[in-house]
PDB file of N, CA and C in Angstrom:
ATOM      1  N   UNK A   1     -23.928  17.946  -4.807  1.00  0.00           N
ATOM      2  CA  UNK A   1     -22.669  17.967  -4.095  1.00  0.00           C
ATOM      3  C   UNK A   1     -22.106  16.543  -4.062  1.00  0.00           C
ATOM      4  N   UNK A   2     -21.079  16.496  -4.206  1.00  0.00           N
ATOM      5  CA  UNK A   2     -19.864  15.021  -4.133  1.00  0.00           C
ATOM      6  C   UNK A   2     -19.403  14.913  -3.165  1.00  0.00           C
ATOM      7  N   UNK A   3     -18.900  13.776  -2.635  1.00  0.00           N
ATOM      8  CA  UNK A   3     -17.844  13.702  -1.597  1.00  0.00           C
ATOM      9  C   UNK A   3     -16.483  13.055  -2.808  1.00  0.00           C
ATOM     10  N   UNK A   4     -15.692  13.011  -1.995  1.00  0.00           N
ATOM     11  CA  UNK A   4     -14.407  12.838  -1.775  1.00  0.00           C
ATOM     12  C   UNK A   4     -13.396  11.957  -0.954  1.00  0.00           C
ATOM     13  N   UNK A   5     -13.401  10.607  -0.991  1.00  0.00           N
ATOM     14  CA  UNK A   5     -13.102  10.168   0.051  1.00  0.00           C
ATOM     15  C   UNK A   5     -11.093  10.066   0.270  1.00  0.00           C
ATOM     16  N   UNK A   6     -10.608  10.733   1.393  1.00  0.00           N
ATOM     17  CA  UNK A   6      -9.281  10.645   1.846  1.00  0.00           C
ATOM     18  C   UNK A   6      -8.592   9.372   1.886  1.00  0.00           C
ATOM     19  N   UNK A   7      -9.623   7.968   1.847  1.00  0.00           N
ATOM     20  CA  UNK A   7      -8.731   6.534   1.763  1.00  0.00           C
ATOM     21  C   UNK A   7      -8.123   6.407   3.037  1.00  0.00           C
ATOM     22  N   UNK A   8      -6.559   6.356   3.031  1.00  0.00           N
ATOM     23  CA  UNK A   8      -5.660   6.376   4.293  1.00  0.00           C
ATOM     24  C   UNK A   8      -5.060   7.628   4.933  1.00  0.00           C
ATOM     25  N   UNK A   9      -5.316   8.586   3.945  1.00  0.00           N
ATOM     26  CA  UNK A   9      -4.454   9.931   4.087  1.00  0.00           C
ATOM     27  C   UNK A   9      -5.092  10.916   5.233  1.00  0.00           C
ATOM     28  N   UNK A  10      -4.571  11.096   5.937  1.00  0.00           N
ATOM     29  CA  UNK A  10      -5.324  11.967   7.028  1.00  0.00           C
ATOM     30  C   UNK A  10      -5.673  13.678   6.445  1.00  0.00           C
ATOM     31  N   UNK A  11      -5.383  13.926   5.269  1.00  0.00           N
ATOM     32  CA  UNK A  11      -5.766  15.304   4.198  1.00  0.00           C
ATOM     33  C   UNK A  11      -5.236  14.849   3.278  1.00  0.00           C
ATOM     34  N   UNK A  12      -5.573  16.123   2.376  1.00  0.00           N
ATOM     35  CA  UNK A  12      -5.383  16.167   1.460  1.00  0.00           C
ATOM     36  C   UNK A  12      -4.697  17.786   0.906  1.00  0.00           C
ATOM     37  N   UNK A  13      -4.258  18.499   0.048  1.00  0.00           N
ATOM     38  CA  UNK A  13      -3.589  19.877   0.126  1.00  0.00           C
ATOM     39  C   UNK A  13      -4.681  20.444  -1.277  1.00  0.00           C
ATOM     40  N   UNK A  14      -4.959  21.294  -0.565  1.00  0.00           N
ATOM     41  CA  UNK A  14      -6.155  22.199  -1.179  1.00  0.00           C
ATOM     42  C   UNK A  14      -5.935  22.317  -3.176  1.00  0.00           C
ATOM     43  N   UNK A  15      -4.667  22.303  -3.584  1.00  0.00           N
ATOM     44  CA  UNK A  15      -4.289  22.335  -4.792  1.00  0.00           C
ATOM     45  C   UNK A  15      -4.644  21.010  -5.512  1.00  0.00           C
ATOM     46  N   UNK A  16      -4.116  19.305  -5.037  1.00  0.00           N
ATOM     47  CA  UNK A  16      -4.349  18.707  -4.762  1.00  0.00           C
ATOM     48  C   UNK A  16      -5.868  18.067  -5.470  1.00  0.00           C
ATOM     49  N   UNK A  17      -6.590  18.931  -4.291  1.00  0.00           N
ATOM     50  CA  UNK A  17      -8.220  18.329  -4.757  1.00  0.00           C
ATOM     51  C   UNK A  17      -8.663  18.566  -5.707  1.00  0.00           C
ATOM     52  N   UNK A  18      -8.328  19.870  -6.190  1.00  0.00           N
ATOM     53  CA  UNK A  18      -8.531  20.596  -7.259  1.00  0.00           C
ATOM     54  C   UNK A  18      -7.885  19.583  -8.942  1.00  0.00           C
ATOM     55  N   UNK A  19      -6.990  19.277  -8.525  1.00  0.00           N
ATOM     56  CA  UNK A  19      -6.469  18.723  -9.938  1.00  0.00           C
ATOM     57  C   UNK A  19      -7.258  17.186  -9.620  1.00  0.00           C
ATOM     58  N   UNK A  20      -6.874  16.439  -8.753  1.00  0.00           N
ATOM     59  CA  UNK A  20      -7.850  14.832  -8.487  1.00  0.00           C
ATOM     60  C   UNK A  20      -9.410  15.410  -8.663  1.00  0.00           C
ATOM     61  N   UNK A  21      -9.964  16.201  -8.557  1.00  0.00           N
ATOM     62  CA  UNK A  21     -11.438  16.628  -8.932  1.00  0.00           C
ATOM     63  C   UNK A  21     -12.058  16.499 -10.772  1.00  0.00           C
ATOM     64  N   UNK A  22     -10.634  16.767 -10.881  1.00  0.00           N
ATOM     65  CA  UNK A  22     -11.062  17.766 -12.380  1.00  0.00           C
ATOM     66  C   UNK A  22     -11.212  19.039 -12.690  1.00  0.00           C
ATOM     67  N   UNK A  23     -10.897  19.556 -11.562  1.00  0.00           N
ATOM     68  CA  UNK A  23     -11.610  20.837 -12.019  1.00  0.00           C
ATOM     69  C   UNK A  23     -10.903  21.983 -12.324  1.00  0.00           C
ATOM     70  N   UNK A  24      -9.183  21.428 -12.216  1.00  0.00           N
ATOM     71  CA  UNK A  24      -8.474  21.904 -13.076  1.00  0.00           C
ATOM     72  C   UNK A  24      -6.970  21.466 -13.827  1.00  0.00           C
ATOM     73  N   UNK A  25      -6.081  21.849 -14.819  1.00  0.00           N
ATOM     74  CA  UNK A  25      -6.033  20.521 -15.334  1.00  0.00           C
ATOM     75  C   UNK A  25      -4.412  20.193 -15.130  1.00  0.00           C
ATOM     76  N   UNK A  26      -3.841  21.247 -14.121  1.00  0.00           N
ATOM     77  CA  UNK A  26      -2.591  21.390 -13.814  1.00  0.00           C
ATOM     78  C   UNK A  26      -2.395  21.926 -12.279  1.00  0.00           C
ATOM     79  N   UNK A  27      -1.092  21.479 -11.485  1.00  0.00           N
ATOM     80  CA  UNK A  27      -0.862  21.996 -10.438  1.00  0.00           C
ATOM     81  C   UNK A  27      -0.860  23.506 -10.300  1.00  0.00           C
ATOM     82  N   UNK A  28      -0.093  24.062 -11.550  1.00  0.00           N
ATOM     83  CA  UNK A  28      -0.133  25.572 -11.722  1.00  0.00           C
ATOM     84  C   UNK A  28      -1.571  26.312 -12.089  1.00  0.00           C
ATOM     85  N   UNK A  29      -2.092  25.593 -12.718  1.00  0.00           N
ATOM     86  CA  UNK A  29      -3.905  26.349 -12.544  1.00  0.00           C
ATOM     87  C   UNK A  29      -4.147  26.273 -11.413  1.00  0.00           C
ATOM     88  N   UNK A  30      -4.026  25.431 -10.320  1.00  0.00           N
ATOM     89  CA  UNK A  30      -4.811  25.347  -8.987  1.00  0.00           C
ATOM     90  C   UNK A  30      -4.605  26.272  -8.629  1.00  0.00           C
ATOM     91  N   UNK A  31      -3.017  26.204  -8.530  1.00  0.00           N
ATOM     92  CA  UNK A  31      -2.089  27.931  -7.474  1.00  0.00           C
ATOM     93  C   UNK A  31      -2.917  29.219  -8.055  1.00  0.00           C
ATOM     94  N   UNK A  32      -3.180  29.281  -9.548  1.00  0.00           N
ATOM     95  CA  UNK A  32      -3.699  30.621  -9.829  1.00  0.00           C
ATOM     96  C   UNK A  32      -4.720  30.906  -9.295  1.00  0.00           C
ATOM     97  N   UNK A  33      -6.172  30.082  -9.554  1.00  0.00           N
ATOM     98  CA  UNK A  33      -7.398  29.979  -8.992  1.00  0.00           C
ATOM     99  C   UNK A  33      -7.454  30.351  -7.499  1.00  0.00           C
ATOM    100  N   UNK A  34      -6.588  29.519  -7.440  1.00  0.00           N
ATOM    101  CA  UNK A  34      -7.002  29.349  -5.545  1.00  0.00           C
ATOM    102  C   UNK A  34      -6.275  30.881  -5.345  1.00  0.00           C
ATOM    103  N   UNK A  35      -5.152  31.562  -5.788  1.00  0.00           N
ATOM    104  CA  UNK A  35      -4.468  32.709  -5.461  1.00  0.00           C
ATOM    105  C   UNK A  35      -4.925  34.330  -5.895  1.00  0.00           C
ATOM    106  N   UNK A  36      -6.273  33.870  -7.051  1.00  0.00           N
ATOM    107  CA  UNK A  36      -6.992  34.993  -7.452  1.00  0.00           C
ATOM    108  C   UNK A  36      -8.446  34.989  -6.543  1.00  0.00           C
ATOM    109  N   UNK A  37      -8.516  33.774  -5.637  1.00  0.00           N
ATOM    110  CA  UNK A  37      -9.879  33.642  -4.822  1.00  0.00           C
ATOM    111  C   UNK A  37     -10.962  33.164  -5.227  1.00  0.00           C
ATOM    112  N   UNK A  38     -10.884  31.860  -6.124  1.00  0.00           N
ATOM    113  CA  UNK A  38     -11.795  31.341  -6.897  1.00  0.00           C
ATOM    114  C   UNK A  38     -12.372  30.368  -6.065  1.00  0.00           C
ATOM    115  N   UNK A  39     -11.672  29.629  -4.618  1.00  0.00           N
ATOM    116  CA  UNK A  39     -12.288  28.838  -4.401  1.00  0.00           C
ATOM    117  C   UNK A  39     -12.135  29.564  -3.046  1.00  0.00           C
ATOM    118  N   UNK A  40     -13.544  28.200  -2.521  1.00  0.00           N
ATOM    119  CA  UNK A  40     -14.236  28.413  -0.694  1.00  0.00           C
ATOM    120  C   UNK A  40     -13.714  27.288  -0.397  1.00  0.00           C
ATOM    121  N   UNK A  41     -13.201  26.887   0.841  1.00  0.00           N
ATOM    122  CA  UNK A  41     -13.320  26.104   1.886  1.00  0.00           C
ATOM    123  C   UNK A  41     -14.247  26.794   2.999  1.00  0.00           C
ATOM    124  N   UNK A  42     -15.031  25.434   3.572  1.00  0.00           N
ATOM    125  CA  UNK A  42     -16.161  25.745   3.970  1.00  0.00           C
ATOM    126  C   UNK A  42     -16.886  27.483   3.880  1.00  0.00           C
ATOM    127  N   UNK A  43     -17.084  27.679   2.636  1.00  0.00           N
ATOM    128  CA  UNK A  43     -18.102  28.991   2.311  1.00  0.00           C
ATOM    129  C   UNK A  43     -17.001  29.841   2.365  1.00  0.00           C
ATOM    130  N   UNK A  44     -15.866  30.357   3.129  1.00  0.00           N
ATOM    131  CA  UNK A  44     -14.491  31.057   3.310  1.00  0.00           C
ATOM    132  C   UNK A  44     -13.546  31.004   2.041  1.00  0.00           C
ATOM    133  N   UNK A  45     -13.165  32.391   1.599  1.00  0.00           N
ATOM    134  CA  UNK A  45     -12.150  32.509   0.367  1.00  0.00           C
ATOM    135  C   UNK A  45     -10.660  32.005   0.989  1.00  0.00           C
ATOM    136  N   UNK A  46     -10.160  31.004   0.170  1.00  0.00           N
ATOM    137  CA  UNK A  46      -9.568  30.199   0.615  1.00  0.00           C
ATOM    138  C   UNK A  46      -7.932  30.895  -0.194  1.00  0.00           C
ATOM    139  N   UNK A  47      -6.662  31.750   0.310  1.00  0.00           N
ATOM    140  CA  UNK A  47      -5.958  31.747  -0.790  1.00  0.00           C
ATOM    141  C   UNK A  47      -4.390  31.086  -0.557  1.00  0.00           C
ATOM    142  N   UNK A  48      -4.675  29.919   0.539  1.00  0.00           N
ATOM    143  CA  UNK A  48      -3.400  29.241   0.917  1.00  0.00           C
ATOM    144  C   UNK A  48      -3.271  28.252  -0.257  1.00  0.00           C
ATOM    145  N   UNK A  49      -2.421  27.990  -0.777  1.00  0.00           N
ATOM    146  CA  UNK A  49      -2.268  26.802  -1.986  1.00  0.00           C
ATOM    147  C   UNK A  49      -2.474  25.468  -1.104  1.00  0.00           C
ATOM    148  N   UNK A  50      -1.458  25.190  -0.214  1.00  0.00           N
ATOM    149  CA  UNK A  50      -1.800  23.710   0.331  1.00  0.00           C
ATOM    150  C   UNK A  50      -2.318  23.716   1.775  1.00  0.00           C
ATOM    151  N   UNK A  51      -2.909  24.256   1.670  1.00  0.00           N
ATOM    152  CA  UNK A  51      -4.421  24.587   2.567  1.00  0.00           C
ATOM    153  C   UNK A  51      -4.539  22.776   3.021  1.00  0.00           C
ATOM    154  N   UNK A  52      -4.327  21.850   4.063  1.00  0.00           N
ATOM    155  CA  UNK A  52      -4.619  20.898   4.673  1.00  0.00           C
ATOM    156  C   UNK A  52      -6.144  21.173   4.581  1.00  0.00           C
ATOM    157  N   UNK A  53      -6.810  20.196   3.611  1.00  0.00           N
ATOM    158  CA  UNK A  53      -8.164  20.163   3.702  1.00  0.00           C
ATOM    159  C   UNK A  53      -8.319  18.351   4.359  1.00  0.00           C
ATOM    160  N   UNK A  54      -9.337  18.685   5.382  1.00  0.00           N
ATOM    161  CA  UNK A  54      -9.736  17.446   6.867  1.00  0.00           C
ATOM    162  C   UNK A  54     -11.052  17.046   6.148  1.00  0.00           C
ATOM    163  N   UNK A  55     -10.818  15.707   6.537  1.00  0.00           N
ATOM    164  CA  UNK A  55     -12.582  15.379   6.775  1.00  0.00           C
ATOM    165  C   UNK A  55     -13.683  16.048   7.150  1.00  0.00           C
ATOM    166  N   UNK A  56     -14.782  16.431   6.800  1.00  0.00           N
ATOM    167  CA  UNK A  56     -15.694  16.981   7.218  1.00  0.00           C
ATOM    168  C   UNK A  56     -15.521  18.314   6.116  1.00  0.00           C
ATOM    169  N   UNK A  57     -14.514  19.028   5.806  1.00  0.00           N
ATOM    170  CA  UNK A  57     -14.735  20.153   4.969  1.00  0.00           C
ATOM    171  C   UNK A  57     -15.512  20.354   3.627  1.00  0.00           C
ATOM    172  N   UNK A  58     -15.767  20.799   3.183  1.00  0.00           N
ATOM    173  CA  UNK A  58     -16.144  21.640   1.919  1.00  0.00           C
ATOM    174  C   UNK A  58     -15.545  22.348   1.171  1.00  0.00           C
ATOM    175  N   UNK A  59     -15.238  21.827  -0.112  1.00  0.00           N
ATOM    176  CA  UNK A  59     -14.706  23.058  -0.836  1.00  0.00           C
ATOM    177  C   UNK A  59     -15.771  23.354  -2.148  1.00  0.00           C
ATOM    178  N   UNK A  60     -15.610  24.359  -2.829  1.00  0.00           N
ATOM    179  CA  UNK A  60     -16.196  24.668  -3.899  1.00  0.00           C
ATOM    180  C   UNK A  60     -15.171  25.674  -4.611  1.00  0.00           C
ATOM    181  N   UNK A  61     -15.963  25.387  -6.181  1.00  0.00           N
ATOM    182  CA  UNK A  61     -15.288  26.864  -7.145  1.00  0.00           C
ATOM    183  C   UNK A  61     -15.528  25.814  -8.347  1.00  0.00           C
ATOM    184  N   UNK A  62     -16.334  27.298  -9.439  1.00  0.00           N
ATOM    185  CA  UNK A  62     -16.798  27.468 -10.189  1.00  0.00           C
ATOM    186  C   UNK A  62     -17.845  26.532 -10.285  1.00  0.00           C
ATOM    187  N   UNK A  63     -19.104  27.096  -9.297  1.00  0.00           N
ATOM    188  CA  UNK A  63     -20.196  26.621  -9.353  1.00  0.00           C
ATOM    189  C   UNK A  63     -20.357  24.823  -8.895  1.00  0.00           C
ATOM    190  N   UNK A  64     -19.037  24.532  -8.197  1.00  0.00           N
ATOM    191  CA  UNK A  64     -18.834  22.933  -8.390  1.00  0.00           C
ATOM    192  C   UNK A  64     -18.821  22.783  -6.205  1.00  0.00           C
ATOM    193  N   UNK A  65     -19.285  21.620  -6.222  1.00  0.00           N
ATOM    194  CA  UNK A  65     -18.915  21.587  -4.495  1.00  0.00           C
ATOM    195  C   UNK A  65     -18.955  19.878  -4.203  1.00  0.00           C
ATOM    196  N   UNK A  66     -17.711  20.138  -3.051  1.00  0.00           N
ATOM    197  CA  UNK A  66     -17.195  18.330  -2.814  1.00  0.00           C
ATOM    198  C   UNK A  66     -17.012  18.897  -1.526  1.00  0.00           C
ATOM    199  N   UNK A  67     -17.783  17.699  -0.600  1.00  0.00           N
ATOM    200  CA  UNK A  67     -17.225  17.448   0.466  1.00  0.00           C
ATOM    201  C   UNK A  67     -16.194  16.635   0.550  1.00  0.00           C
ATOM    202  N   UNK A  68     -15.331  16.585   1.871  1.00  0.00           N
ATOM    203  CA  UNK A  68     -14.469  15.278   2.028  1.00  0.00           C
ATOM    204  C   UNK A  68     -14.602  14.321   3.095  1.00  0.00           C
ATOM    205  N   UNK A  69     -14.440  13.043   3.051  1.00  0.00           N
ATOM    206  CA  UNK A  69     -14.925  11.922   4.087  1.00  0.00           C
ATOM    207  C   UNK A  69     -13.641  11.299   4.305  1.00  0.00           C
ATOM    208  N   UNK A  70     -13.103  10.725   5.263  1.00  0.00           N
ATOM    209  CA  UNK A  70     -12.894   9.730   5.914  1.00  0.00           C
ATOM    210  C   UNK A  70     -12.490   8.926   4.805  1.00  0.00           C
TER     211      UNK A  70
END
């Protein structure tokens, strides 16, 4: 598991992490993924696109998982 660190930003938007991750390679892949239920925030099917992801969360999808810090 990875973290993720937020820098100055108090979140980050669930689509967002997904493309700064890598793990997918366009804003419009995120929306699909995240809108067919590919990813968890904390363990939960996540299908808001800009889902405010906080410090302390978890996300995962496709076998991949990042926390986020501070």
């Amino acid at each position: 598991m990875a973290n993720f660190s937020l820098g100055k930003f108090p979140h980050v938007d669930l689509c967002d992490l997904l493309k700064l991750e890598g793990w997918v390679e366009s804003g419009a892949q995120a929306k699909v993924v995240i809108g067919n239920g590919e990813v968890l925030v904390d363990g939960i099917i996540e299908s808001r696109k800009r889902r405010k992801i906080l410090p302390g969360q978890t996300v995962e999808f496709a076998g991949q998982r990042v926390t986020v810090i501070a």
